[in-house]
C-alpha atoms as a PDB file:
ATOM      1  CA  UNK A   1      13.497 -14.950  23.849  1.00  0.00           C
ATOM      2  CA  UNK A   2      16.743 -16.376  25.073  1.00  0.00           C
ATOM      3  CA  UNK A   3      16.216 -15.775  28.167  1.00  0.00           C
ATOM      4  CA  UNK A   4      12.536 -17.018  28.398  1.00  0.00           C
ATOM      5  CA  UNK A   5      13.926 -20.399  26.892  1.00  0.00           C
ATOM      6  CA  UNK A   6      16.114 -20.778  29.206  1.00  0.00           C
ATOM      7  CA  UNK A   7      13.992 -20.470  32.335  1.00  0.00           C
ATOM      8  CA  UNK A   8      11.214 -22.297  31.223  1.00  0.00           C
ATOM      9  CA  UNK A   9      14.147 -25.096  30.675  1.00  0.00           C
ATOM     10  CA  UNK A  10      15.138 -24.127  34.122  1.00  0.00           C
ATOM     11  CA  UNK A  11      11.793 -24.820  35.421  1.00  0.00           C
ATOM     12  CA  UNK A  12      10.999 -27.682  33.959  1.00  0.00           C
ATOM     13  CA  UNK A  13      14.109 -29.351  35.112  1.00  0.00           C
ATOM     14  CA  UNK A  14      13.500 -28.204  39.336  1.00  0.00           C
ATOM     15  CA  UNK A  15      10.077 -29.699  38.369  1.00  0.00           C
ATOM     16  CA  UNK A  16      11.739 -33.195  38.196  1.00  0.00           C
ATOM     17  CA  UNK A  17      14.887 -32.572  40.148  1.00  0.00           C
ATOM     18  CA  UNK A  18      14.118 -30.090  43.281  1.00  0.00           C
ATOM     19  CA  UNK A  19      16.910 -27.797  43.726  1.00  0.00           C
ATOM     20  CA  UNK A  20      20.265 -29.323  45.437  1.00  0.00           C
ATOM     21  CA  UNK A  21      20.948 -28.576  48.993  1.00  0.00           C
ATOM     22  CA  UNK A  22      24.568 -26.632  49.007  1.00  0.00           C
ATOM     23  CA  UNK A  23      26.942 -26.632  51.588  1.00  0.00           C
ATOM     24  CA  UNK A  24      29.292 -23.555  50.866  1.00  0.00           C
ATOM     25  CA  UNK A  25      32.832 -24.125  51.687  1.00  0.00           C
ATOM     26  CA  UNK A  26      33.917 -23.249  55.395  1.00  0.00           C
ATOM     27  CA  UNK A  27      37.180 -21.314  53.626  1.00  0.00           C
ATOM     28  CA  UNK A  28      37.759 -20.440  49.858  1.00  0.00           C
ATOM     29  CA  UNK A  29      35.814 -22.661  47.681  1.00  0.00           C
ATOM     30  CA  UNK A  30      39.038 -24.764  45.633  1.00  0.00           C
ATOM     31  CA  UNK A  31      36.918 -27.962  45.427  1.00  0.00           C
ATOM     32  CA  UNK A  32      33.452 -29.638  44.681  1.00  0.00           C
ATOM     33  CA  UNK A  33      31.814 -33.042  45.806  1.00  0.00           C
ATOM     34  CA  UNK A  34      28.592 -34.035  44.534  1.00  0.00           C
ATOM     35  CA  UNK A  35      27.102 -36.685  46.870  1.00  0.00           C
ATOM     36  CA  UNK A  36      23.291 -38.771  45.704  1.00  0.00           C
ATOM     37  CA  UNK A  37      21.303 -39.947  48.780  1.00  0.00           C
ATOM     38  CA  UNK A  38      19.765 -43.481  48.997  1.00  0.00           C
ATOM     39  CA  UNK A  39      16.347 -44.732  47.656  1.00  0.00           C
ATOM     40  CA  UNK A  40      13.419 -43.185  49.674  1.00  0.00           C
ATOM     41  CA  UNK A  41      15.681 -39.950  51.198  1.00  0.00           C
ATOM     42  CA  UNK A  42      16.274 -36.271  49.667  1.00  0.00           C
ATOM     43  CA  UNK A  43      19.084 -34.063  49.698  1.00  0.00           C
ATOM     44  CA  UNK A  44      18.227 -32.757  52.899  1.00  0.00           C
ATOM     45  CA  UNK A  45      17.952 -35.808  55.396  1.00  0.00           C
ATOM     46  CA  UNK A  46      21.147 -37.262  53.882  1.00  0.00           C
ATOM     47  CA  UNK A  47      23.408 -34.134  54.750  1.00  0.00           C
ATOM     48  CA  UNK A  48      22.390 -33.322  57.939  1.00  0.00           C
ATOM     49  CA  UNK A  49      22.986 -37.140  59.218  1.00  0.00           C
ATOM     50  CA  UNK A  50      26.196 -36.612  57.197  1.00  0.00           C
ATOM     51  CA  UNK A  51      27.317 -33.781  58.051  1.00  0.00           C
ATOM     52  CA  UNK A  52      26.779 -34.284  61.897  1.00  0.00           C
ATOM     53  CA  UNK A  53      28.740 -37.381  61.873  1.00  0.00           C
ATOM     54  CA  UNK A  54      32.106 -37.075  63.764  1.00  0.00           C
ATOM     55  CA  UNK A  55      35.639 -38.507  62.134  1.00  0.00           C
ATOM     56  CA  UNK A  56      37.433 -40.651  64.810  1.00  0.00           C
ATOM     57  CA  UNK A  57      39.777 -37.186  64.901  1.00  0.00           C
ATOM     58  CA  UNK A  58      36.228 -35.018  66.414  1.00  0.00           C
ATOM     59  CA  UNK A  59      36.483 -33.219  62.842  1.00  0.00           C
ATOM     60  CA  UNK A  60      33.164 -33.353  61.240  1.00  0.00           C
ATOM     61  CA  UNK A  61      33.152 -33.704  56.755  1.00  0.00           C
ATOM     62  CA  UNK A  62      33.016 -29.871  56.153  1.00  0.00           C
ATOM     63  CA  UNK A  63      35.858 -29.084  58.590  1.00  0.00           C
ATOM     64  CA  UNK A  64      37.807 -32.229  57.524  1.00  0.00           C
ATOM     65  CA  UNK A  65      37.222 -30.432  53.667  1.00  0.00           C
ATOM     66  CA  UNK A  66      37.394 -26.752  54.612  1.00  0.00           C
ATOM     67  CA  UNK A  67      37.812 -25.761  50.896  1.00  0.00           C
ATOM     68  CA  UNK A  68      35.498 -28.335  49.435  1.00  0.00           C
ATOM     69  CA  UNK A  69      31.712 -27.341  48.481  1.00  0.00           C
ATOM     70  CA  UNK A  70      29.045 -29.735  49.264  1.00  0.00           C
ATOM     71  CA  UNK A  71      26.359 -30.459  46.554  1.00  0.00           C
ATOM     72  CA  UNK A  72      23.049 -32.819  47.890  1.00  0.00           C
ATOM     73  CA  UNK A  73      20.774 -33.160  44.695  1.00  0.00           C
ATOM     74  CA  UNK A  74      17.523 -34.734  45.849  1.00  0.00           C
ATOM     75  CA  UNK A  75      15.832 -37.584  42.773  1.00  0.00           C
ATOM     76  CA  UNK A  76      12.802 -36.967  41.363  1.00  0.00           C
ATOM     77  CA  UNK A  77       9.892 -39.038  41.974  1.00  0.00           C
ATOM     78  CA  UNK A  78       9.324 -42.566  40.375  1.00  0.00           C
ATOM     79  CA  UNK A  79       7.198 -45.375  40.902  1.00  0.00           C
ATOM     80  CA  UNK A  80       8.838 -47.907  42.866  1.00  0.00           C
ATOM     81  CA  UNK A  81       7.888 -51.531  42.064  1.00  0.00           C
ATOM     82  CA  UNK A  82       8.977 -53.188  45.174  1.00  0.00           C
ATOM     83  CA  UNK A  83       6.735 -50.701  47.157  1.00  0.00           C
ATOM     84  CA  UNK A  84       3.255 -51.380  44.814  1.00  0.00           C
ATOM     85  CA  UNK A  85       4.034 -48.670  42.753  1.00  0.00           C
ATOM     86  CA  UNK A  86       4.154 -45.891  45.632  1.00  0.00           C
ATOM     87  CA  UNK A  87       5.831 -42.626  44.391  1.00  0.00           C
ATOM     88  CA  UNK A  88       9.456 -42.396  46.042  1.00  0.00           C
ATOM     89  CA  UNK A  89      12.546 -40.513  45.483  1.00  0.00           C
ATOM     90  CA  UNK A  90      14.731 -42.648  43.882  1.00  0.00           C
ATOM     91  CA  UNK A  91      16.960 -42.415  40.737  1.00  0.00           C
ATOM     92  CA  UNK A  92      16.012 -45.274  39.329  1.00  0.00           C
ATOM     93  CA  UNK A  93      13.184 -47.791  39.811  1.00  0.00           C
ATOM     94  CA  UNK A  94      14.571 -51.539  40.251  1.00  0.00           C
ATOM     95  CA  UNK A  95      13.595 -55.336  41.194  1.00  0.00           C
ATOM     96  CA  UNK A  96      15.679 -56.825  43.427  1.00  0.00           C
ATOM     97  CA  UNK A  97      18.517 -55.644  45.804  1.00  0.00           C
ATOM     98  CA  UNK A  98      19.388 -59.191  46.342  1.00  0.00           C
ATOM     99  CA  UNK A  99      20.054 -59.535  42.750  1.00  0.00           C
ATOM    100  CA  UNK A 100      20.317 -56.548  40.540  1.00  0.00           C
ATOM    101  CA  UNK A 101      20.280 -58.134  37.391  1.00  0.00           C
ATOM    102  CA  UNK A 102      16.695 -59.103  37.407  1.00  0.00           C
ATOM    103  CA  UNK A 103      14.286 -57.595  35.410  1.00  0.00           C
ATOM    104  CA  UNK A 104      17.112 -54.763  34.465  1.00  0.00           C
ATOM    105  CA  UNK A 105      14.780 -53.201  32.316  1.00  0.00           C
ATOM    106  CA  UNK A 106      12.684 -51.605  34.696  1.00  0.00           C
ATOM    107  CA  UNK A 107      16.270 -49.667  35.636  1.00  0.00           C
ATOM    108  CA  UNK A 108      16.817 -47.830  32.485  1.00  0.00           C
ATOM    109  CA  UNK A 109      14.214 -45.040  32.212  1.00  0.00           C
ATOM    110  CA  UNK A 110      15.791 -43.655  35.279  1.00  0.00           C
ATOM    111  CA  UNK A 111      19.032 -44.179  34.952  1.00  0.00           C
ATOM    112  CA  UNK A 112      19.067 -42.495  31.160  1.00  0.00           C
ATOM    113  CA  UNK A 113      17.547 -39.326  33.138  1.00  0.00           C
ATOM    114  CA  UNK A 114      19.756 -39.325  36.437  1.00  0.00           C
ATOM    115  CA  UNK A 115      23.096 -39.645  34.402  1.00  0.00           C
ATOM    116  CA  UNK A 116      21.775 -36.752  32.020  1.00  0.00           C
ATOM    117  CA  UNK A 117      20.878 -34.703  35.056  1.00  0.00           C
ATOM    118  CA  UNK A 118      24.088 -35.811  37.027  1.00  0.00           C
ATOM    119  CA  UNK A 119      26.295 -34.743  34.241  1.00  0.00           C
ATOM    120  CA  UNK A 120      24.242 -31.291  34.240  1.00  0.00           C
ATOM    121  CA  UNK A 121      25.404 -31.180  38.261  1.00  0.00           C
ATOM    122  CA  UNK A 122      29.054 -32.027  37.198  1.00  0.00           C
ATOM    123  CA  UNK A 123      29.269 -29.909  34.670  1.00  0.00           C
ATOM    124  CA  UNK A 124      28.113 -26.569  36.609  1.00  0.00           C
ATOM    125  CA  UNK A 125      30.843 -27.337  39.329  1.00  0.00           C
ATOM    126  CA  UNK A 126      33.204 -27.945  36.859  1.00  0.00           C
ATOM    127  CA  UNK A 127      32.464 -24.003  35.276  1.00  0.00           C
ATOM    128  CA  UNK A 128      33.835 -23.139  38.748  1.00  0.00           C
ATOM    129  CA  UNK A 129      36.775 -24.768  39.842  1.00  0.00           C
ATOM    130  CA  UNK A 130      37.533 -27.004  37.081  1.00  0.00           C
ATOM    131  CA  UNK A 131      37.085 -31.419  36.552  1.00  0.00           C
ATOM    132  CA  UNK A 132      39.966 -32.164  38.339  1.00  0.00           C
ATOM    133  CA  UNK A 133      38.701 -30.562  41.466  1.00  0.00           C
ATOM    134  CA  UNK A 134      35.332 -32.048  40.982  1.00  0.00           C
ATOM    135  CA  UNK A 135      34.559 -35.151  42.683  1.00  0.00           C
ATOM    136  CA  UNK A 136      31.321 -37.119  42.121  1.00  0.00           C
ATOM    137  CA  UNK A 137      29.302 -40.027  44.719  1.00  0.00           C
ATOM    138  CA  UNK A 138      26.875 -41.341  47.159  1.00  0.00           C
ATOM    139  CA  UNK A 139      25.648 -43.783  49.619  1.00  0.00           C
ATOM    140  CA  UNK A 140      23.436 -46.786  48.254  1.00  0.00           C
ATOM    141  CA  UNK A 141      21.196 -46.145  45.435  1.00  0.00           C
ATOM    142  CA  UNK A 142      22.869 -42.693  45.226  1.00  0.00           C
ATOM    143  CA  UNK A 143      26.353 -44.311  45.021  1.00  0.00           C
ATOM    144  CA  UNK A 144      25.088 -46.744  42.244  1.00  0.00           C
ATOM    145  CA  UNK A 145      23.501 -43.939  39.983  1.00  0.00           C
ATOM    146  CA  UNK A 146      26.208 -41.929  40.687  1.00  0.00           C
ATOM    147  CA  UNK A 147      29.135 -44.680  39.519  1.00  0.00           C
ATOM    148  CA  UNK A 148      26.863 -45.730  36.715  1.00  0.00           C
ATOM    149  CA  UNK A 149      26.785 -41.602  35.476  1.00  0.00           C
ATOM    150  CA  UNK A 150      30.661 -41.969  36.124  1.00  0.00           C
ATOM    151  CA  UNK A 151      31.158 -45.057  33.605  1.00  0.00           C
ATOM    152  CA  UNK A 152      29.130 -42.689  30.864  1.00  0.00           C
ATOM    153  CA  UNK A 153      31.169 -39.577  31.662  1.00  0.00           C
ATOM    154  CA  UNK A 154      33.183 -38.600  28.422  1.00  0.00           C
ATOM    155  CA  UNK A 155      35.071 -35.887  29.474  1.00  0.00           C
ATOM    156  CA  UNK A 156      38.175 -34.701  31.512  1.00  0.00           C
ATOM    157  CA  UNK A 157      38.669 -36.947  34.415  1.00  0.00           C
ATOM    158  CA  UNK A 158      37.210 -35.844  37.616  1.00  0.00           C
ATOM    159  CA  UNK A 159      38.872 -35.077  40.963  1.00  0.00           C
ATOM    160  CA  UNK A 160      37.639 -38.309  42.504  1.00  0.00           C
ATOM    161  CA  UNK A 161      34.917 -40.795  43.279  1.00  0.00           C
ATOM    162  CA  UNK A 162      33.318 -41.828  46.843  1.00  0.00           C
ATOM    163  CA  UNK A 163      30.715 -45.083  46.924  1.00  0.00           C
ATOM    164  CA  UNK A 164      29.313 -46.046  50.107  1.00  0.00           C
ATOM    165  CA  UNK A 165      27.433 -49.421  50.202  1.00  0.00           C
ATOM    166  CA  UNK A 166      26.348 -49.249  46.597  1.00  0.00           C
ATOM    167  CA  UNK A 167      26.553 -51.641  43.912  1.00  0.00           C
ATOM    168  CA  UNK A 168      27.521 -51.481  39.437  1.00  0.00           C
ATOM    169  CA  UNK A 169      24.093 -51.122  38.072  1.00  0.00           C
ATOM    170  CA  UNK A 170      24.482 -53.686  34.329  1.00  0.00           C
ATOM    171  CA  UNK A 171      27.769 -55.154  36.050  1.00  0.00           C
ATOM    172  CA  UNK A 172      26.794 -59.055  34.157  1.00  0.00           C
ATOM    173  CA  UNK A 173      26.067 -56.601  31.129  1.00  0.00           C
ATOM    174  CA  UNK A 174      29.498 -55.190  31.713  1.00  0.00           C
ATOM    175  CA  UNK A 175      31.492 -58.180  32.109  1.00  0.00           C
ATOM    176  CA  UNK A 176      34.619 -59.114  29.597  1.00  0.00           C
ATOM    177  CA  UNK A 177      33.384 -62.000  27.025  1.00  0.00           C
ATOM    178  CA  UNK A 178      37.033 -63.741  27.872  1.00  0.00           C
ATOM    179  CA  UNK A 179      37.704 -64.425  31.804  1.00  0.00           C
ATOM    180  CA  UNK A 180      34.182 -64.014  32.745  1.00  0.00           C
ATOM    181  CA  UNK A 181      31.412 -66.257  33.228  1.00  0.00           C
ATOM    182  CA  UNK A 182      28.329 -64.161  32.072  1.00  0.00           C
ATOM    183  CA  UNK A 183      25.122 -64.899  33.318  1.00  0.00           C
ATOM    184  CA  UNK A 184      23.550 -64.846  29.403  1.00  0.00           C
ATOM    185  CA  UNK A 185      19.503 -64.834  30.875  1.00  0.00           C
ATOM    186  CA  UNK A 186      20.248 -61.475  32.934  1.00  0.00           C
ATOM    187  CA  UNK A 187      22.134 -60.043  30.056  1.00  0.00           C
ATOM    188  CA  UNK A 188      19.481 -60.772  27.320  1.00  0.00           C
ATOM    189  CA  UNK A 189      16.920 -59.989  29.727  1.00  0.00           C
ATOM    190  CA  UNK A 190      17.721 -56.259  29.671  1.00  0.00           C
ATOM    191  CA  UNK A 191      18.535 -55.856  26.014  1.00  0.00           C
ATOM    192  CA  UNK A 192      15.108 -57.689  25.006  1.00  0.00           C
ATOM    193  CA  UNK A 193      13.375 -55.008  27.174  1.00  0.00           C
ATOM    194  CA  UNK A 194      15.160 -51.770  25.514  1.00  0.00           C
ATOM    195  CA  UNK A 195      15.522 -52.450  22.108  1.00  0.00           C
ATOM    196  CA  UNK A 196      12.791 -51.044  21.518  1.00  0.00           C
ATOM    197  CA  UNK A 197      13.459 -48.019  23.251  1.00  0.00           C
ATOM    198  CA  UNK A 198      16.868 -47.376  21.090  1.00  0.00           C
ATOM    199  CA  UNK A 199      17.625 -47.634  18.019  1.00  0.00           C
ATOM    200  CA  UNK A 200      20.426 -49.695  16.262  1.00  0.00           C
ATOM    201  CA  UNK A 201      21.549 -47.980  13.612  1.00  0.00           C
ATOM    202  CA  UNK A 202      25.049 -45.913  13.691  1.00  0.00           C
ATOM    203  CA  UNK A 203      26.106 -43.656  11.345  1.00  0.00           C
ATOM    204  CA  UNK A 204      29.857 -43.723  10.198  1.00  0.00           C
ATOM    205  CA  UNK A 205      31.142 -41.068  11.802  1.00  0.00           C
ATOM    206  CA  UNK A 206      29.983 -42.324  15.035  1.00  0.00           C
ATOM    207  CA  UNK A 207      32.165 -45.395  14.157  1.00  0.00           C
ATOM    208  CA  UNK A 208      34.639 -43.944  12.498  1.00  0.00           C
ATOM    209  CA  UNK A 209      35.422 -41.490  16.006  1.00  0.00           C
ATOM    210  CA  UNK A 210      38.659 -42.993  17.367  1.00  0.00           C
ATOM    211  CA  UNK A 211      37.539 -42.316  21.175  1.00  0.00           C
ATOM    212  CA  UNK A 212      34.729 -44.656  20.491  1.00  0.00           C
ATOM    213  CA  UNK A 213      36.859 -47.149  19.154  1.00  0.00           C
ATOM    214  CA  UNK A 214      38.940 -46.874  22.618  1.00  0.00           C
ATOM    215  CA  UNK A 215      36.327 -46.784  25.084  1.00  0.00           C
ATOM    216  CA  UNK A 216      35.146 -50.813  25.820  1.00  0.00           C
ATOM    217  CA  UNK A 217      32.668 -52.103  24.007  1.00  0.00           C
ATOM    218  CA  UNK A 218      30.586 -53.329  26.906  1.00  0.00           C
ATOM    219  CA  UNK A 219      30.508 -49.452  27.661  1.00  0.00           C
ATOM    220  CA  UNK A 220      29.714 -48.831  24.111  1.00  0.00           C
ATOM    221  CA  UNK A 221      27.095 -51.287  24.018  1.00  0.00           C
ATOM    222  CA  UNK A 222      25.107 -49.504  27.101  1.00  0.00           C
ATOM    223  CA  UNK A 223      25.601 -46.089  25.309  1.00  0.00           C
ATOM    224  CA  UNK A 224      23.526 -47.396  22.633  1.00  0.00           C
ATOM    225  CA  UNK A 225      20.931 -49.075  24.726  1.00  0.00           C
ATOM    226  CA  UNK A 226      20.435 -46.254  26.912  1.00  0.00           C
ATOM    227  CA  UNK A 227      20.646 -43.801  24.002  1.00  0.00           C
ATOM    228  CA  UNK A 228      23.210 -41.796  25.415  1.00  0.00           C
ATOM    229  CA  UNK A 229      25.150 -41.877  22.767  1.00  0.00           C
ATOM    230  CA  UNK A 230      24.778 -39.186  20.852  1.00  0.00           C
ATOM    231  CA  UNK A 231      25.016 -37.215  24.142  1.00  0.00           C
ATOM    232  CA  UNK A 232      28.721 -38.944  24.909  1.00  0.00           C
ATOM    233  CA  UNK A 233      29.773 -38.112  20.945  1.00  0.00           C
ATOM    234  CA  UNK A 234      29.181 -34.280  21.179  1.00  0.00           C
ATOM    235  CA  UNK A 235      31.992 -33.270  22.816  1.00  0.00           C
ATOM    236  CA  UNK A 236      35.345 -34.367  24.635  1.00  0.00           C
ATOM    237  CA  UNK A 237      35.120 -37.888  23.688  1.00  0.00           C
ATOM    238  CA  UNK A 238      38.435 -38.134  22.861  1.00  0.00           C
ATOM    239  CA  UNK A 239      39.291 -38.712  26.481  1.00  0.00           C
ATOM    240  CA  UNK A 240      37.842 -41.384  28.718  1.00  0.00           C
ATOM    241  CA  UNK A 241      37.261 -39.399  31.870  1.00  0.00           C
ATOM    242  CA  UNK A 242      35.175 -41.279  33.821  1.00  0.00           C
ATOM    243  CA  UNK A 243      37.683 -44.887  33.472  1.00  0.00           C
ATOM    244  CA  UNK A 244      40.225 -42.534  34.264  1.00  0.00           C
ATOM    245  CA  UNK A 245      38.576 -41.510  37.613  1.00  0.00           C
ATOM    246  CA  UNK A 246      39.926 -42.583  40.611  1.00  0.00           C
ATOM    247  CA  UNK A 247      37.495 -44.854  42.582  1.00  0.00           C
ATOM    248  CA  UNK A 248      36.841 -45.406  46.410  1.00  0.00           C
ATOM    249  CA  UNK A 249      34.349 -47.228  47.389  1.00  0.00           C
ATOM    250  CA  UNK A 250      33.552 -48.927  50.672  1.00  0.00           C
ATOM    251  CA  UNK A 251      30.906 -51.472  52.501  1.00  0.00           C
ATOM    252  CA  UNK A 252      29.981 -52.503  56.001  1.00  0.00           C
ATOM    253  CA  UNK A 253      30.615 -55.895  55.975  1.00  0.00           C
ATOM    254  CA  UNK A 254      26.970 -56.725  57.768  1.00  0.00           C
ATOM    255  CA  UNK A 255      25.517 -54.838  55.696  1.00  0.00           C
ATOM    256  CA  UNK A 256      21.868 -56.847  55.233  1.00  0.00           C
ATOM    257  CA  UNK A 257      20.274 -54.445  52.724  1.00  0.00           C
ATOM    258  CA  UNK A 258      23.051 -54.522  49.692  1.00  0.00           C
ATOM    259  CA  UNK A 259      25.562 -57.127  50.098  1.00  0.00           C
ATOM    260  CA  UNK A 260      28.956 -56.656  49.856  1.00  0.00           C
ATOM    261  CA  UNK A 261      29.430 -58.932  48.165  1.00  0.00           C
ATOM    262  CA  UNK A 262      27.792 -56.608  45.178  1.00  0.00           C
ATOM    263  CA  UNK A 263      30.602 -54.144  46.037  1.00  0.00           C
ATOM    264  CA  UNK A 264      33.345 -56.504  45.490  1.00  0.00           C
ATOM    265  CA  UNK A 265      31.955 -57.467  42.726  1.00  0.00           C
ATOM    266  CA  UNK A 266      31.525 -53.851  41.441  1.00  0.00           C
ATOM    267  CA  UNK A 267      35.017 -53.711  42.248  1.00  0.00           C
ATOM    268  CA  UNK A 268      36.062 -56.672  39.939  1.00  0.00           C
ATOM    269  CA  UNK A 269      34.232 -55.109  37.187  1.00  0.00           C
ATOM    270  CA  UNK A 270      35.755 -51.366  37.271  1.00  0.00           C
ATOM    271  CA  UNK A 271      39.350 -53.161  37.825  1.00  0.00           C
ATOM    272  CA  UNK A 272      38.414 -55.082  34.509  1.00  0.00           C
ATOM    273  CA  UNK A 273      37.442 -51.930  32.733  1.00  0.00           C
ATOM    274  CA  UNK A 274      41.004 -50.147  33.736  1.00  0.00           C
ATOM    275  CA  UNK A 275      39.697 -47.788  36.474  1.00  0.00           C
ATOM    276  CA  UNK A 276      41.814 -47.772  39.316  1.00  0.00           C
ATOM    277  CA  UNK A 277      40.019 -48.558  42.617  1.00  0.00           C
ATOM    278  CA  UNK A 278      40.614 -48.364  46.305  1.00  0.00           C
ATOM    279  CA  UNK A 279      38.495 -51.120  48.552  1.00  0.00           C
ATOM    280  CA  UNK A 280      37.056 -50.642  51.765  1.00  0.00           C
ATOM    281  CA  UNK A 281      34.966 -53.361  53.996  1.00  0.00           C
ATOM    282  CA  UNK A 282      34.194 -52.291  57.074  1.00  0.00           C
ATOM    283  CA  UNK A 283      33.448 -54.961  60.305  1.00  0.00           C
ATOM    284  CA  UNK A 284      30.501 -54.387  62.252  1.00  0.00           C
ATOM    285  CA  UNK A 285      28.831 -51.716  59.674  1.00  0.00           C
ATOM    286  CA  UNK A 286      25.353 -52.405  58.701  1.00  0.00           C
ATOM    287  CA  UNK A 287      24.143 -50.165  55.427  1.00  0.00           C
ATOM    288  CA  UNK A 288      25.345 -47.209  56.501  1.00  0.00           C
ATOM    289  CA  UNK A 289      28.370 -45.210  56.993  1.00  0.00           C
ATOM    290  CA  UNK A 290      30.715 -44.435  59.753  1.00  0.00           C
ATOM    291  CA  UNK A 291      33.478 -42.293  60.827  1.00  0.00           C
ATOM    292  CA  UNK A 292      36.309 -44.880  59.833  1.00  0.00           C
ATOM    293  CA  UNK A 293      34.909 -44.993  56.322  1.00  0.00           C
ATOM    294  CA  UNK A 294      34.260 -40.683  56.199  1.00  0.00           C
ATOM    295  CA  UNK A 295      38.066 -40.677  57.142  1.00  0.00           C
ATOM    296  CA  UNK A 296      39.176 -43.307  54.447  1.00  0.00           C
ATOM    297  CA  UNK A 297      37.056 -41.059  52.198  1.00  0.00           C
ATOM    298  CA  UNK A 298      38.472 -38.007  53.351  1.00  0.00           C
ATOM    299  CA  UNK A 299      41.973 -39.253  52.847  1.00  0.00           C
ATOM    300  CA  UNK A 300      41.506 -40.640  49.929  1.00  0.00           C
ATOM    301  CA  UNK A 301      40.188 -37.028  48.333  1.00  0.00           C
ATOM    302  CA  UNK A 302      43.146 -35.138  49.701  1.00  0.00           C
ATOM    303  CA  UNK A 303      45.699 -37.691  48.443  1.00  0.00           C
ATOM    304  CA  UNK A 304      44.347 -37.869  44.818  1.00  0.00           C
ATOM    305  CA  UNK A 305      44.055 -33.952  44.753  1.00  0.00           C
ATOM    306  CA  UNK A 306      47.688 -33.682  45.948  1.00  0.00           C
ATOM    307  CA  UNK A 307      48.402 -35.871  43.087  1.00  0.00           C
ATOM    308  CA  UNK A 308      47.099 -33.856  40.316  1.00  0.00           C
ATOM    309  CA  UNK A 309      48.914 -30.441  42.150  1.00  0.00           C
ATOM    310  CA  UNK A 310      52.634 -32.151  41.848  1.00  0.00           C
END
């Protein structure tokens, strides 16, 4: 019966989520990197650009990470409103790249799912070789979900994080009240929309836990909306793993889908929240990537691994 239960779970989940594309390690598998594709791609398109692309030193990602397996998740499909409600993948359904704050609402279904099913990705690699040889990110919309899932990760800190041309889903929701000027219409517009969706009560020992009590309360707030936090309480939330997460994240600098001036500002906001962040803008880089910025990444994943070895 066990068994049955488990792959009818199984099935229903690869029903929403298709099956990741893996890239086995070259040489013995030490590490993991889960990487989320942009809006309107899969799994498969976004590693084999990827993968082909060359490092200035002729090494390609794989033989620049000969230890490090490769997971490409592909989102499940969603209505997208900006395309007249045309099934895409994407991992979450929103209004306006220009500015992410409107209508915020229509973000949350998706992003309650993708960080659930995100976390289920982590948490397989991490059976493997362990969180701190785990790293998480994406390019775009993938890099987005992914961060987001990395703000709501309540466990042992990961080996890393990798944005490319993304943006802080909620980053006016996740703004200090002091130092700060917070757009209130954006805020309120996403907590009108949800609270309906969540419900306010807390029980004592949810507010009595003294990780909750650490973690900020913009993050806490969000938890609640999103109803994740039940999910966060179960277990290891007495350390704040995803804050403590080393960030890289990087941006072409003419980029004219997703400015960067959204990735500074996602930036700002993780800098504000104690997470300790590496910046990268890149001249004469549209919205994509390049092999300058798969280097940076590169080097920035060895360095932080050799870190956690000495």
């Amino acid at each position: 019966m066990d068994a049955q239960s488990s792959q009818a779970k199984s099935s229903k989940r690869s029903s929403t989520y298709p099956n990741p594309i893996v890239h086995q390690s070259p040489e013995k598998h030490l590490h993991s990197l889960v990487l989320l594709h942009g809006r309107g791609s899969n799994g498969t398109r976004f590693g084999e650009a990827l993968l082909a692309t060359s490092l200035p030193n002729g090494k390609t990602l794989q033989k620049a990470l000969p230890n490090t397996k490769i997971v490409l998740p592909t989102a499940s499909k969603r209505r997208s409103t900006v395309l007249k409600r045309t099934p895409i993948n994407q991992w979450f359904d929103n209004y306006s790249l220009e500015e992410p704050n409107i209508k915020q609402h229509l973000q949350v279904e998706g992003l309650r799912e993708t960080i659930r099913f995100v976390h289920g990705q982590l948490e397989e690699e991490i059976k493997v070789v362990g969180a701190h040889n785990v790293a998480l990110g994406g390019l775009s919309q993938g890099s987005a979900a992914a961060l987001f899932a990395l703000l709501m990760w309540p466990h042992r800190r990961l080996a890393g994080f990798v944005g490319m041309s993304g943006w802080l889903p909620f980053e006016d929701v996740l703004r200090e009240d002091e130092g700060d000027d917070v757009d209130d219409g954006a805020s309120s517009d996403f907590f009108e929309e949800v609270s309906d969706q969540a419900s306010d009560e807390h029980s004592p020992k949810q507010d009595l836990k003294a990780a909750e009590r650490m973690r900020p309360k913009q993050l806490r707030s969000l938890e609640t909306e999103l109803d994740l936090g039940s999910d966060s309480i179960a277990e290891g939330t007495d350390q704040l793993g995803g804050l403590d997460t080393p960030v890289f994240l990087g941006h072409g600098a003419d980029d004219p889908k997703v400015s960067p001036d959204l990735g500074a500002k996602a930036v700002k906001r993780l800098r504000t929240l104690g997470c300790d962040v590496e910046w990268h803008l890149y001249n004469d880089l549209a919205h994509w990537y390049n092999g300058e910025e798969l280097q940076d990444l590169v080097t920035f994943l060895i360095a932080h691994a050799e870190k956690l070895r000495s």
